[in-house]
Protein backbone atom coordinates (compact mmCIF):
# COMPACT_ATOMS: atom_id res chain seq x y z
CA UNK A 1 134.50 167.94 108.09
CA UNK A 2 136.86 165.40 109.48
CA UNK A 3 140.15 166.35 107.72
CA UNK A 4 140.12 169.85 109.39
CA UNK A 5 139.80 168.09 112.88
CA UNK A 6 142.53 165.44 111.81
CA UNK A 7 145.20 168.19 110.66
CA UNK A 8 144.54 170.53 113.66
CA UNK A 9 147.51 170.87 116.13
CA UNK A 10 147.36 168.65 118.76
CA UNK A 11 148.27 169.93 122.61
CA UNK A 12 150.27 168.01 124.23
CA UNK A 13 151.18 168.47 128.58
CA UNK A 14 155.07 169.80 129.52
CA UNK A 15 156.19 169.29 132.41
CA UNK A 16 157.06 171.64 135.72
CA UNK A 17 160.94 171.98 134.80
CA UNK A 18 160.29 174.02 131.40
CA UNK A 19 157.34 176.00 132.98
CA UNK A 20 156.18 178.34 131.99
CA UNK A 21 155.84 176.42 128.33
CA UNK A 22 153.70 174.85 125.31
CA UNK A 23 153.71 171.63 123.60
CA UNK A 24 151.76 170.55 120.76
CA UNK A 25 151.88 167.81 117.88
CA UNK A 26 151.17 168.97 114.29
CA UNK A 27 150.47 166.09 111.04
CA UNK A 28 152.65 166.78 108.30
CA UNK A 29 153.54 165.39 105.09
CA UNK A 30 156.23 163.32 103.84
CA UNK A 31 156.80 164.47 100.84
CA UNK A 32 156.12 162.57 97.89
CA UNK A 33 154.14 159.02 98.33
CA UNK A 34 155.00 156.38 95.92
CA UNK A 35 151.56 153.69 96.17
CA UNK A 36 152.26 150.42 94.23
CA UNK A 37 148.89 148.72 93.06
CA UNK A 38 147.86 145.05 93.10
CA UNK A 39 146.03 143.46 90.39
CA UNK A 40 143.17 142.00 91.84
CA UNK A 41 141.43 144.82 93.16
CA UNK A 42 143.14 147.79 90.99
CA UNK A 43 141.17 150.85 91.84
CA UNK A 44 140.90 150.21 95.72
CA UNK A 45 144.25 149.36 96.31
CA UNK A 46 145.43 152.56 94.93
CA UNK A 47 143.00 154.92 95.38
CA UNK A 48 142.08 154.25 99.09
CA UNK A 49 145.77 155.07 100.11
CA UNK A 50 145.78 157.85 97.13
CA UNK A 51 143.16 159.27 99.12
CA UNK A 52 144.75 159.16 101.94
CA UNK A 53 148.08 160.51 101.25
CA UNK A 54 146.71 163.86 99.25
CA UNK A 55 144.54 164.76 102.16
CA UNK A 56 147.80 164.48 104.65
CA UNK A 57 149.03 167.08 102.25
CA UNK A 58 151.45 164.68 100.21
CA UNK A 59 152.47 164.84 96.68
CA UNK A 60 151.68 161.18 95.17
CA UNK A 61 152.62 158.83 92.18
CA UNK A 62 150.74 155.77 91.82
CA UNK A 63 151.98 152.43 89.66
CA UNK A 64 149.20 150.57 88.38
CA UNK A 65 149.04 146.75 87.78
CA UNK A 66 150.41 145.69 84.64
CA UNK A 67 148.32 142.64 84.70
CA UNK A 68 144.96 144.96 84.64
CA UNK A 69 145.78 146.83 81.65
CA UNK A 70 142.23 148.49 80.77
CA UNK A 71 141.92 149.63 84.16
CA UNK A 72 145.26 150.94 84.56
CA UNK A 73 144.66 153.25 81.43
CA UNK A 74 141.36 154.46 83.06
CA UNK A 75 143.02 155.02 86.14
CA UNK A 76 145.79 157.16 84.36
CA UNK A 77 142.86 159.09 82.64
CA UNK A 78 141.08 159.68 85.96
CA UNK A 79 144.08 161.32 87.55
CA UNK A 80 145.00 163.42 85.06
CA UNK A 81 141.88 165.05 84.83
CA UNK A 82 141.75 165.35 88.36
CA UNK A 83 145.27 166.52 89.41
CA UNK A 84 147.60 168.76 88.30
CA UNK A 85 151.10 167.13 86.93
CA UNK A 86 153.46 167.55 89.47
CA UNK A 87 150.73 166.47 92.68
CA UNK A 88 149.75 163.12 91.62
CA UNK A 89 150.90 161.32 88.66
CA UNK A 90 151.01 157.81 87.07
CA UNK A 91 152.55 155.88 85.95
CA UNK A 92 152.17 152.11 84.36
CA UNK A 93 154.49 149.38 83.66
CA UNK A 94 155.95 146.34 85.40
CA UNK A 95 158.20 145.63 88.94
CA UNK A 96 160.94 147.54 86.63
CA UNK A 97 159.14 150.45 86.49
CA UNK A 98 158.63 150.04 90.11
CA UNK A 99 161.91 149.35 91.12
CA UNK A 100 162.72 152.75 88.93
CA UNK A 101 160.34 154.82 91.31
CA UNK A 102 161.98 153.24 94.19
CA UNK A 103 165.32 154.31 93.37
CA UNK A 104 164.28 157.54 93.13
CA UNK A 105 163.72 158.10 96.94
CA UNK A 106 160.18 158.86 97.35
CA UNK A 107 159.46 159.49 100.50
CA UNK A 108 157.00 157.05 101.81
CA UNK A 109 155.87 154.18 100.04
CA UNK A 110 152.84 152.12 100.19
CA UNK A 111 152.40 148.69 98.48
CA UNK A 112 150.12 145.79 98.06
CA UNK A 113 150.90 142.51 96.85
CA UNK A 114 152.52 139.00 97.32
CA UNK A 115 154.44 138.48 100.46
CA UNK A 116 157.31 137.38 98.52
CA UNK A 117 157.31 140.80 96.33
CA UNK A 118 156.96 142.68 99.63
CA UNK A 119 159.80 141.30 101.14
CA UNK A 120 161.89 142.62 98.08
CA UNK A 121 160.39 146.16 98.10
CA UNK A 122 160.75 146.48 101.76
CA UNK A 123 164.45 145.20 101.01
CA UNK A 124 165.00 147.92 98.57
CA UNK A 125 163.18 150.77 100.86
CA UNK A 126 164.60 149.37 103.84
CA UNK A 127 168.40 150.45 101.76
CA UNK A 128 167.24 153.73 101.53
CA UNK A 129 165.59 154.67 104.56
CA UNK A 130 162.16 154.64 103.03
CA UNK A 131 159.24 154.25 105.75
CA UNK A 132 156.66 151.88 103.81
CA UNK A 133 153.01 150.42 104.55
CA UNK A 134 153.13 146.76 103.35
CA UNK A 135 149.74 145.36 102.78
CA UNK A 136 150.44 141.36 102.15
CA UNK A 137 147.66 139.18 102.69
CA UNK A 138 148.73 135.44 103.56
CA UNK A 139 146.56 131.90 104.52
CA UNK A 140 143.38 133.49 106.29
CA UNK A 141 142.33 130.65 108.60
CA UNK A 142 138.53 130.16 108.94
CA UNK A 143 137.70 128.14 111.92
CA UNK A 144 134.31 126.78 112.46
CA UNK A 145 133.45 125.17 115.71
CA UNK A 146 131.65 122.65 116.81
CA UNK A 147 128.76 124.75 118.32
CA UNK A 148 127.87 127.16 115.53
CA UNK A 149 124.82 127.87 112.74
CA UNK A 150 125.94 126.04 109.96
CA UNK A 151 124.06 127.13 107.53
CA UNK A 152 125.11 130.93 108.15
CA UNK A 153 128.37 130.22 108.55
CA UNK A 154 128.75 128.18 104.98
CA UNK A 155 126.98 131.41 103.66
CA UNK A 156 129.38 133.68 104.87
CA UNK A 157 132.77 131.45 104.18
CA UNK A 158 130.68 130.64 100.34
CA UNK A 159 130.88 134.20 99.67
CA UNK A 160 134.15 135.56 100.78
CA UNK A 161 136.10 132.72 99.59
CA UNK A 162 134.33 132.54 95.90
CA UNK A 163 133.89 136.42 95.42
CA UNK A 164 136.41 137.68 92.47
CA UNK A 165 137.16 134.00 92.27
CA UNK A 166 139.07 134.03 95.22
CA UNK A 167 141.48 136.30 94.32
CA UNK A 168 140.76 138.82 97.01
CA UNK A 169 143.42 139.17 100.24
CA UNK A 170 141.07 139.08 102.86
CA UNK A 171 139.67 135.74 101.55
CA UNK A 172 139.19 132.67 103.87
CA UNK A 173 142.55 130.86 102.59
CA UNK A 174 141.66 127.42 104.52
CA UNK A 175 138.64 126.21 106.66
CA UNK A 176 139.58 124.31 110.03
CA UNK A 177 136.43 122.32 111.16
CA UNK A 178 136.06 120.29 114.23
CA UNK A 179 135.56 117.11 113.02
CA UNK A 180 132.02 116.22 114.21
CA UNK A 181 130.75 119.06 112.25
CA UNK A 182 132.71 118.39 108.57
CA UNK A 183 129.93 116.75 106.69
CA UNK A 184 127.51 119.40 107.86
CA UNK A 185 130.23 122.13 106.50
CA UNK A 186 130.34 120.27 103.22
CA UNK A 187 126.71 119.94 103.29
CA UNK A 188 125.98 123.30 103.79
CA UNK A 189 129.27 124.90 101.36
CA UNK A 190 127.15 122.82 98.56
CA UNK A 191 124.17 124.02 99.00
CA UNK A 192 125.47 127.74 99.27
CA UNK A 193 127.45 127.68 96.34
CA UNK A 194 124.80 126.34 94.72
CA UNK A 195 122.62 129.19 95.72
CA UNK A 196 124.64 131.83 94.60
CA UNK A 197 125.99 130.37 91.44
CA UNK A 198 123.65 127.86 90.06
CA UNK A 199 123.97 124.36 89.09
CA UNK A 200 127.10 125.71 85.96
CA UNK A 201 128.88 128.29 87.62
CA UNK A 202 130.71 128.55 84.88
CA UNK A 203 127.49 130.59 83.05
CA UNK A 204 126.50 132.38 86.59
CA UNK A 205 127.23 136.10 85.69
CA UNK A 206 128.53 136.43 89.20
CA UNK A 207 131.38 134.31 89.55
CA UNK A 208 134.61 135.90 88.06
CA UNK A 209 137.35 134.47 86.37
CA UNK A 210 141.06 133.57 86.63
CA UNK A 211 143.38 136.50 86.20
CA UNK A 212 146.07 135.15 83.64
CA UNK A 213 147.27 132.00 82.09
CA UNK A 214 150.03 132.05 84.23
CA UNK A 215 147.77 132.37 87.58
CA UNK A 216 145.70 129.66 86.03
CA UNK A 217 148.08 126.92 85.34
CA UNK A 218 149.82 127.72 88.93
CA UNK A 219 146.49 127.07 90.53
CA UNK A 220 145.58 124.01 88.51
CA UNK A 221 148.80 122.77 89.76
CA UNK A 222 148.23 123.19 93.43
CA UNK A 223 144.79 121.87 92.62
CA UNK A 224 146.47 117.96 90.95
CA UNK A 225 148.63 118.26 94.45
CA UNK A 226 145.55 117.72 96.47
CA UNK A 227 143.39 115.80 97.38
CA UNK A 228 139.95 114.84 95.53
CA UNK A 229 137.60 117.67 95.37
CA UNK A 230 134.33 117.10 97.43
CA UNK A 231 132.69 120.25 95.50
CA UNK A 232 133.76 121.71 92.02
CA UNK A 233 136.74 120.72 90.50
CA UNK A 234 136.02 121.62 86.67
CA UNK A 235 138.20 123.98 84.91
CA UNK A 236 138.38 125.21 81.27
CA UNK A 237 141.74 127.17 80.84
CA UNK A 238 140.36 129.04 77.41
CA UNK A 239 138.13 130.93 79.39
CA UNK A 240 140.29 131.40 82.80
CA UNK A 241 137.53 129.21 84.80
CA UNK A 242 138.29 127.27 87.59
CA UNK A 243 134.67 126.47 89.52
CA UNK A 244 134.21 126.97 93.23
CA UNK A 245 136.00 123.98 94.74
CA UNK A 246 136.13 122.85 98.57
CA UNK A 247 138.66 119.63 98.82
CA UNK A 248 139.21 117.77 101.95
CA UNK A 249 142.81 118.47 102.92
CA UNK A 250 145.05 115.48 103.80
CA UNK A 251 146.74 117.09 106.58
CA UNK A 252 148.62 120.33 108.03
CA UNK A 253 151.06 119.39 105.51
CA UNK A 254 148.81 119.12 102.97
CA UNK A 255 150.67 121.15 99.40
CA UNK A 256 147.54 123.03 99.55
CA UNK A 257 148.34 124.35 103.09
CA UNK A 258 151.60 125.23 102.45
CA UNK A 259 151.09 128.87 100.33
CA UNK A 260 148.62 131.51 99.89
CA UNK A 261 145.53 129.70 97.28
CA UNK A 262 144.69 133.16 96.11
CA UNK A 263 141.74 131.43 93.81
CA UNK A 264 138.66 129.49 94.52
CA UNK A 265 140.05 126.35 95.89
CA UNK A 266 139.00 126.05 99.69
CA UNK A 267 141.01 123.25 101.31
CA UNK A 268 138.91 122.19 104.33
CA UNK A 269 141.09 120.65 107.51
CA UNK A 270 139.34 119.01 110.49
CA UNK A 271 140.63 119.38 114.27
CA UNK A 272 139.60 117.52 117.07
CA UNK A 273 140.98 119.59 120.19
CA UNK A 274 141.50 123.22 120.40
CA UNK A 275 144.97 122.72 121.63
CA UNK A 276 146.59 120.98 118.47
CA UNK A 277 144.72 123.56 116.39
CA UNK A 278 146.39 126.81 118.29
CA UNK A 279 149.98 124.63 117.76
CA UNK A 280 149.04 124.54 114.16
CA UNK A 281 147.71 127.99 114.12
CA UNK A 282 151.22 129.73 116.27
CA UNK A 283 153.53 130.10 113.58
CA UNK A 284 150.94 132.05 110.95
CA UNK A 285 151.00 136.19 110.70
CA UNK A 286 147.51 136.17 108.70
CA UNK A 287 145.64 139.78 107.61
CA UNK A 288 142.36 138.00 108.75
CA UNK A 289 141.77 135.06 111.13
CA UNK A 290 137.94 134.09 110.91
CA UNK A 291 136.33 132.39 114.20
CA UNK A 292 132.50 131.09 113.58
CA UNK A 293 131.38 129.78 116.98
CA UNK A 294 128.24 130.75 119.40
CA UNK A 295 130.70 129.72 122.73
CA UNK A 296 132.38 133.29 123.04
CA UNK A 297 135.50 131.62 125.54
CA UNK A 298 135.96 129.92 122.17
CA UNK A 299 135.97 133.02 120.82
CA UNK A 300 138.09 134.87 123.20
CA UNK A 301 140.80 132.05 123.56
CA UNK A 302 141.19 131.53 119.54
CA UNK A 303 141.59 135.64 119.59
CA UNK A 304 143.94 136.14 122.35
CA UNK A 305 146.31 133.00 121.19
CA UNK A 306 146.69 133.73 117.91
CA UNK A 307 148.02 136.66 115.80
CA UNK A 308 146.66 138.46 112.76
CA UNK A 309 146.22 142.01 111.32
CA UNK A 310 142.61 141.62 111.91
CA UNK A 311 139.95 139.02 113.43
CA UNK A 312 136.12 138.40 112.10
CA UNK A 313 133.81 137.00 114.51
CA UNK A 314 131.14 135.24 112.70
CA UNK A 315 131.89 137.76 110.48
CA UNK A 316 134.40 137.78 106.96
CA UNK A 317 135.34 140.73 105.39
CA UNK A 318 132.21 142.74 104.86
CA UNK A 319 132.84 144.18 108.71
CA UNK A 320 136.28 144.39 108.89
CA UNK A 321 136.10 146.95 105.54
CA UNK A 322 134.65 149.39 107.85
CA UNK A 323 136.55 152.27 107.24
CA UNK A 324 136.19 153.41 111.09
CA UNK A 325 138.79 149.88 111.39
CA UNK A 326 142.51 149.86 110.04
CA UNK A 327 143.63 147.88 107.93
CA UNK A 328 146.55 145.43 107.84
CA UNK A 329 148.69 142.90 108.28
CA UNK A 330 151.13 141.89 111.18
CA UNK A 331 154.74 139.89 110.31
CA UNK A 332 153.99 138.42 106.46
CA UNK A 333 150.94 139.64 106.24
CA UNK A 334 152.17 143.21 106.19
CA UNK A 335 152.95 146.20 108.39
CA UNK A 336 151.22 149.34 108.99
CA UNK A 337 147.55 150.46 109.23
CA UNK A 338 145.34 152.60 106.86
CA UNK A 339 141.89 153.25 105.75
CA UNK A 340 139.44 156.31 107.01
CA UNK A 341 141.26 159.01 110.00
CA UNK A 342 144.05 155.95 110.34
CA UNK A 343 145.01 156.75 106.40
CA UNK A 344 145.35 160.53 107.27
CA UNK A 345 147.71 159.60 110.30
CA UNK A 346 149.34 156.89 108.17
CA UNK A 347 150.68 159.25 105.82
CA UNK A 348 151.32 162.16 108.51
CA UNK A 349 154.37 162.82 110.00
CA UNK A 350 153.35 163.36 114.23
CA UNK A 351 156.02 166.68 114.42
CA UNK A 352 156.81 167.75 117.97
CA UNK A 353 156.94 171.31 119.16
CA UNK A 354 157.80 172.85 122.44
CA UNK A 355 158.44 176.83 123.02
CA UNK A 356 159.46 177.71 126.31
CA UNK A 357 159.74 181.67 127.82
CA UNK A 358 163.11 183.03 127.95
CA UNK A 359 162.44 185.17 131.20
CA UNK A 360 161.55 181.97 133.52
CA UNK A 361 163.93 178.99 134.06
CA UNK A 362 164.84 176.59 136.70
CA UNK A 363 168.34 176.84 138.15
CA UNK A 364 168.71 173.33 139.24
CA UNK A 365 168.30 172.26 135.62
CA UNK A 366 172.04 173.59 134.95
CA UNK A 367 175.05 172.69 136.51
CA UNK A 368 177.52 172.53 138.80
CA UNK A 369 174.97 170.33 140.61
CA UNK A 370 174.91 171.38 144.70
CA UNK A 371 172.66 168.89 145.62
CA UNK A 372 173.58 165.19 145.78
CA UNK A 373 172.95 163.10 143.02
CA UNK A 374 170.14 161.09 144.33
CA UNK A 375 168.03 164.00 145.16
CA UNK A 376 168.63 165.42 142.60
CA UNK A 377 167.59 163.66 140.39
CA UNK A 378 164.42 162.69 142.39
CA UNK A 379 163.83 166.59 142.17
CA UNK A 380 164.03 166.80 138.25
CA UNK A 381 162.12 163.55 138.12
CA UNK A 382 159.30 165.26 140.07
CA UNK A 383 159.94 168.07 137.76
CA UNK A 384 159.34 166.39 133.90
């Protein structure tokens, strides 16, 4: 119902000088899309843009996560039976086989992953000319204030942070607390994650596990960097598991504010004036920045002064999904928006037309020029 309203021409006003005349804007495709998967999320972060791209009218070929391996073969099984070879293929293997596709010259591409990665695939595209949508993630601040509903907020920050283990992109990657409220935070993170994954997490049928070895032992190291763990802390690297932890950072220099956590270890900073926490908060490009405060100038100011793809107010990523919102990142966080109608435009091409009659023109358009220069052009500036 929408996609016919989407892909209709579009008019567009002319201007006096090329009357009479018509102007319109018509979506249309690239070409062929090239969508690179992430592992942590394997089916949305292809098929969302998949979808996407085929209704613009693209051809597509997706690369599935190596480090997902089952679902990568179901994905594979689901397009073939779906699309015809040629329209949407797949294909599965590691950043070589990625790098392959790239050299090929698709042309758009769409990827989701590290920030790091990105900046090489945007490197690579950026060589060839290749317009991309970079979906990055980065260290979602979470700021509670010091007016706020504890209790809802722990819920909400429980939840986000420890769903999939914490190895989501819109996750809360750090909490900043105002001081007088950080033993109510800890209070209340306890109790939550207590609530929603019993007293062994580890045998709660709802709390996920660590993607690799590798992931796990890179975790476990940022984990000895800081400091003592006020909740969690238990691990047990046979079975992936790393428990929901919350540690009291040391400081904005803290190892464990220094990269992306992408697990569930939920460093927890205090502040003590807003101004010190927007100087902290200037130099970060976040996908998500999370306010939780019932003073909306505290609100407003934290919004206005900082910059992110998106912003959650009292909110974490169950309303910024919406798929009447883009989605993305801004600076290393990512670049470009998709998801519902902005997916459609995403992977359109906005074509111009203009077609004028050949009986009617202007003569003051063409030269030799009889009128001076200045009124002239104030004329054919009246004109456009």
């Amino acid at each position: 119902m929408h996609l016919r309203q989407w892909a209709s021409p579009r008019r567009a006003q002319t201007g006096l000088v090329s009357f009479p005349a018509a102007a319109w804007i018509e979506p249309v495709p690239y070409g062929t899309v090239l969508i690179i998967g992430a592992w942590n999320y394997p089916l949305f972060v292809t098929l969302v843009p998949l979808v996407g791209a085929v209704a613009a009218g693209n051809c597509a070929i997706v690369k599935t996560a190596e480090a997902a391996p089952h679902t990568a073969r179901a994905l594979n099984n689901l397009i073939e039976a779906s699309f015809e070879r040629g329209h949407v293929d797949c294909v599965n293997g590691g950043p070589e086989a990625g790098l392959h596709l790239l050299e090929a010259g698709p042309d758009f591409l769409c990827f989701t992953g590290s920030t790091s990665t990105g900046r090489t695939v945007a490197t690579e595209a950026a060589r060839r000319l290749i317009p991309v949508i970079l979906e990055l993630g980065g260290k979602n601040p979470c700021i509670v204030d010091r007016e706020v509903d504890m209790r809802s907020a722990a819920r909400r920050i429980a939840w986000a942070k420890f769903f999939n283990a914490g190895q989501t992109c819109v996750a809360p990657d750090f909490v900043a607390v105002h001081h007088s409220k950080r033993y109510d935070l800890f209070s209340e993170l306890s109790c939550a994650i207590h609530q929603f994954y019993g007293a062994d997490p580890q045998k709660s049928p709802d709390f996920g596990r660590i993607i690799s070895p590798k992931r796990f032992d890179h975790l476990m190291a940022l984990l000895e960097k800081g400091g003592s763990a006020i909740i969690g802390g238990k691990s047990c690297r046979d079975h992936l598991f790393i428990s929901p932890t919350v540690i009291e950072a040391r400081g904005w220099n803290d190892p464990l504010m220094n990269e992306e956590i992408f697990g569930p270890i939920l460093p927890v900073i205090s502040f003590t004036d807003e101004e010190s926490l927007l100087e902290n908060l200037d130099t970060m490009r976040p996908l998500c920045l999370y306010i939780f405060s019932s003073r909306r100038s505290f609100q407003n100011r934290l919004a206005r002064a900082t910059r992110s793809g998106m912003v959650g107010i009292n909110a974490t990523f169950e309303s910024i999904m919406s798929t009447n919102l883009p989605f993305g990142g801004v600076g290393t966080s990512g670049m470009g928006r998709y998801r519902g109608r902005y997916s459609f435009e995403a992977f359109s091409s906005m074509r111009s037309f203009a077609r004028r009659s050949c009986g009617v023109g202007i003569p003051l358009q063409f030269p030799p020029h009889k009128l001076p220069f200045w009124l002239t052009k104030w004329v054919i500036r009246r004109l456009l």
